[in-house]
N, C-alpha and C. Protein backbone atom coordinates (compact mmCIF):
# COMPACT_ATOMS: atom_id res chain seq x y z
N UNK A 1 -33.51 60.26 109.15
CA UNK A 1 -33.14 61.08 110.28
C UNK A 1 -33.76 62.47 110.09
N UNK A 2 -34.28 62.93 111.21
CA UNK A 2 -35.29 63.86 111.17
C UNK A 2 -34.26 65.24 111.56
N UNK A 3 -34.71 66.66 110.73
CA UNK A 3 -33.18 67.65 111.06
C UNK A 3 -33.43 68.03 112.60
N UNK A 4 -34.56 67.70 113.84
CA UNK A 4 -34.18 67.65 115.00
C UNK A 4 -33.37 67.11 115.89
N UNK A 5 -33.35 65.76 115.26
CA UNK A 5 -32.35 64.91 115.30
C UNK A 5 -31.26 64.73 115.10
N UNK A 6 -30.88 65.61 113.97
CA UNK A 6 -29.20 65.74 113.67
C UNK A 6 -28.95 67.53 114.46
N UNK A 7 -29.95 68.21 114.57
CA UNK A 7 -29.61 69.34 115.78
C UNK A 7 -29.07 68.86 116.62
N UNK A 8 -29.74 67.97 117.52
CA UNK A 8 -29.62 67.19 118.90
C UNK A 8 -28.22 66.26 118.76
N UNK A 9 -28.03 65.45 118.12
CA UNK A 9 -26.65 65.28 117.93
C UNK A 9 -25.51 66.13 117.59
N UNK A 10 -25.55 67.27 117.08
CA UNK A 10 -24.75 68.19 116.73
C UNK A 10 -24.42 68.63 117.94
N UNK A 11 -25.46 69.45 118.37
CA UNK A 11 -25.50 70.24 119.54
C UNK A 11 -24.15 69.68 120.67
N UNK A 12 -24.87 68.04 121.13
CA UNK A 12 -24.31 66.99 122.09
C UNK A 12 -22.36 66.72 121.51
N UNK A 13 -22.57 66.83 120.39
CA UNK A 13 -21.02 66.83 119.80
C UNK A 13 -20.25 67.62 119.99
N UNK A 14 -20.82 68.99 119.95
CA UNK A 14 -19.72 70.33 119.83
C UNK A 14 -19.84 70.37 120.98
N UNK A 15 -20.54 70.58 122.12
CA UNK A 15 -20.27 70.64 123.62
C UNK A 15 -19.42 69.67 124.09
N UNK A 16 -19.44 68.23 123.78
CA UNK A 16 -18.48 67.37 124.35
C UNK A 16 -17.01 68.04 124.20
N UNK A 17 -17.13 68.06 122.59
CA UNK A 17 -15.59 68.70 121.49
C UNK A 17 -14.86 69.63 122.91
N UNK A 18 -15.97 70.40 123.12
CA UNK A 18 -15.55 71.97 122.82
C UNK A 18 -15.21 72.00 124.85
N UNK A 19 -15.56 71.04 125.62
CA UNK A 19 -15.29 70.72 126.86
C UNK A 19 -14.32 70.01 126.96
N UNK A 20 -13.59 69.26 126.07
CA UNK A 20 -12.47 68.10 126.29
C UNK A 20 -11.61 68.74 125.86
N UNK A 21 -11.78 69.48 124.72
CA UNK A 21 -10.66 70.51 124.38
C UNK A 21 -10.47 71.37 125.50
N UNK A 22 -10.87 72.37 125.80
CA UNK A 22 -10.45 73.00 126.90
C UNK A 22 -10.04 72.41 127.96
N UNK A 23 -10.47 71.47 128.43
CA UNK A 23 -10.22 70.74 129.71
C UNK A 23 -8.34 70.21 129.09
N UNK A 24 -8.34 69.91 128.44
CA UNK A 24 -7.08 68.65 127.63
C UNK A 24 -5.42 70.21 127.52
N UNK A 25 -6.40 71.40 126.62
CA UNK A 25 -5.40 72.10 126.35
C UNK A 25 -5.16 73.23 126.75
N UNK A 26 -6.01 73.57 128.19
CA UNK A 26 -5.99 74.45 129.24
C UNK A 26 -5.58 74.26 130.47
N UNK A 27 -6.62 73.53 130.78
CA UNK A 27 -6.41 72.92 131.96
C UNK A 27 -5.00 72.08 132.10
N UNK A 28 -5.19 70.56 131.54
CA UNK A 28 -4.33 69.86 131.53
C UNK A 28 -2.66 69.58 130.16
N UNK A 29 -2.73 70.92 129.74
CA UNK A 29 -1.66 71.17 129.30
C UNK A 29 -1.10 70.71 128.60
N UNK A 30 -2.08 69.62 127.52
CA UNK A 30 -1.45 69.00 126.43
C UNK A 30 -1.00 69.80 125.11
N UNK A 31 -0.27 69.04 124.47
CA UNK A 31 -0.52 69.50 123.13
C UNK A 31 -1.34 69.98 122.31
N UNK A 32 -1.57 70.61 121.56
CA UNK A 32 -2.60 70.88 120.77
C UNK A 32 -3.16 69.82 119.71
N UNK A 33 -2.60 69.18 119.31
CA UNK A 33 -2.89 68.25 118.44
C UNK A 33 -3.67 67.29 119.06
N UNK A 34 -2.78 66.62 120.28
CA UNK A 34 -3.28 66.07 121.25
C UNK A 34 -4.82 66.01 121.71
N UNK A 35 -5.01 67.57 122.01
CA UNK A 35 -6.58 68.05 122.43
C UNK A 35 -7.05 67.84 121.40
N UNK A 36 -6.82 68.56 120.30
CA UNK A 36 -7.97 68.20 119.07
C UNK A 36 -8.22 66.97 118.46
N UNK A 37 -7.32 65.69 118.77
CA UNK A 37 -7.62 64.52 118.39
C UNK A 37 -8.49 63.87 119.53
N UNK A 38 -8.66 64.31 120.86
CA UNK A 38 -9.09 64.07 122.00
C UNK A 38 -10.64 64.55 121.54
N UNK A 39 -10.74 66.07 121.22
CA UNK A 39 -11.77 66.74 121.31
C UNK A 39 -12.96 65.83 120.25
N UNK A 40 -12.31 65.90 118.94
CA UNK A 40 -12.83 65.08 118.18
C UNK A 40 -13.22 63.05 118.19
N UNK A 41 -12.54 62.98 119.30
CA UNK A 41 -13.27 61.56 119.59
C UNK A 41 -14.30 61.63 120.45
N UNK A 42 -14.35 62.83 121.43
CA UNK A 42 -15.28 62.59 122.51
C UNK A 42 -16.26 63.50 122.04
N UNK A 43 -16.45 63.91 121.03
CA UNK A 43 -17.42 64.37 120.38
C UNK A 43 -17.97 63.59 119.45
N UNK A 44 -17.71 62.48 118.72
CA UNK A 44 -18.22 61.98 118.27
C UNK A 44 -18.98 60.71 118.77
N UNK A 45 -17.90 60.56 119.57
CA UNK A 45 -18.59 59.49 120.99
C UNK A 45 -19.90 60.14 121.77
N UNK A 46 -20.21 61.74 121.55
CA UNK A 46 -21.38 62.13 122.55
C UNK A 46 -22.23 62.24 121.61
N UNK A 47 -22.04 62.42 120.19
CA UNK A 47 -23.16 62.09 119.34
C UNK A 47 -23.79 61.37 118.88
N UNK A 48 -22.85 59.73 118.77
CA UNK A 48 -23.30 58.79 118.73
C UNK A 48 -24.36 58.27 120.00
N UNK A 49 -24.03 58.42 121.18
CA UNK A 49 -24.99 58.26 122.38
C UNK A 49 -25.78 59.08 122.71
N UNK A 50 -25.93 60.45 121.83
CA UNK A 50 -27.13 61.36 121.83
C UNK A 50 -28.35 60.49 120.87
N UNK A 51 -27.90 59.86 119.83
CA UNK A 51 -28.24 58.80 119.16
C UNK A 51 -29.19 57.87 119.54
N UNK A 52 -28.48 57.34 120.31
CA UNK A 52 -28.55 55.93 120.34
C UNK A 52 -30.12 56.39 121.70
N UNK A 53 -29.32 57.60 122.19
CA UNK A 53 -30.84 57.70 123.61
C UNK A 53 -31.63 58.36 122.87
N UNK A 54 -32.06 59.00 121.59
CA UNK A 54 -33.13 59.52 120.92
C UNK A 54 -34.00 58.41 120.37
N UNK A 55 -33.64 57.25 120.36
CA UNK A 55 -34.01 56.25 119.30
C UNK A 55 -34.74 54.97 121.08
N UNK A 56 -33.72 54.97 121.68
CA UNK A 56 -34.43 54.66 123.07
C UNK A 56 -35.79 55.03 123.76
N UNK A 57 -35.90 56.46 123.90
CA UNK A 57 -36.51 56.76 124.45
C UNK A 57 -37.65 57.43 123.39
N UNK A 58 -37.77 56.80 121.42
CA UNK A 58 -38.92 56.98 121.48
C UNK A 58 -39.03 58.25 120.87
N UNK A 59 -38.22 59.42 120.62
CA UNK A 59 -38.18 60.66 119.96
C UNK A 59 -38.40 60.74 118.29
């Protein structure tokens, strides 16, 4: 894995994180724990498919 590559997944991770959290414990008024167990799945879920389309399309 090339370190553009783990940029590009990073990047795609902490924006998911850092959007589901707010959305979860601002917006929609959960718990905190709540959001951060939220934040941290859908961030790892956007890095894995930052992934999976770098390797698709050939990067």
């Amino acid at each position: 894995m090339s370190a553009a590559l783990l940029k590009h997944m990073a990047f795609h991770g902490v924006l998911a994180a850092a959007f589901i959290f707010v959305l979860n414990y601002y917006i929609l008024k959960t718990e905190l724990q709540s959001a951060v167990f939220w934040a941290i799945g859908f961030g790892a879920m956007a890095a894995g498919l930052a992934y999976q389309q770098s390797k698709r399309s050939g990067s």
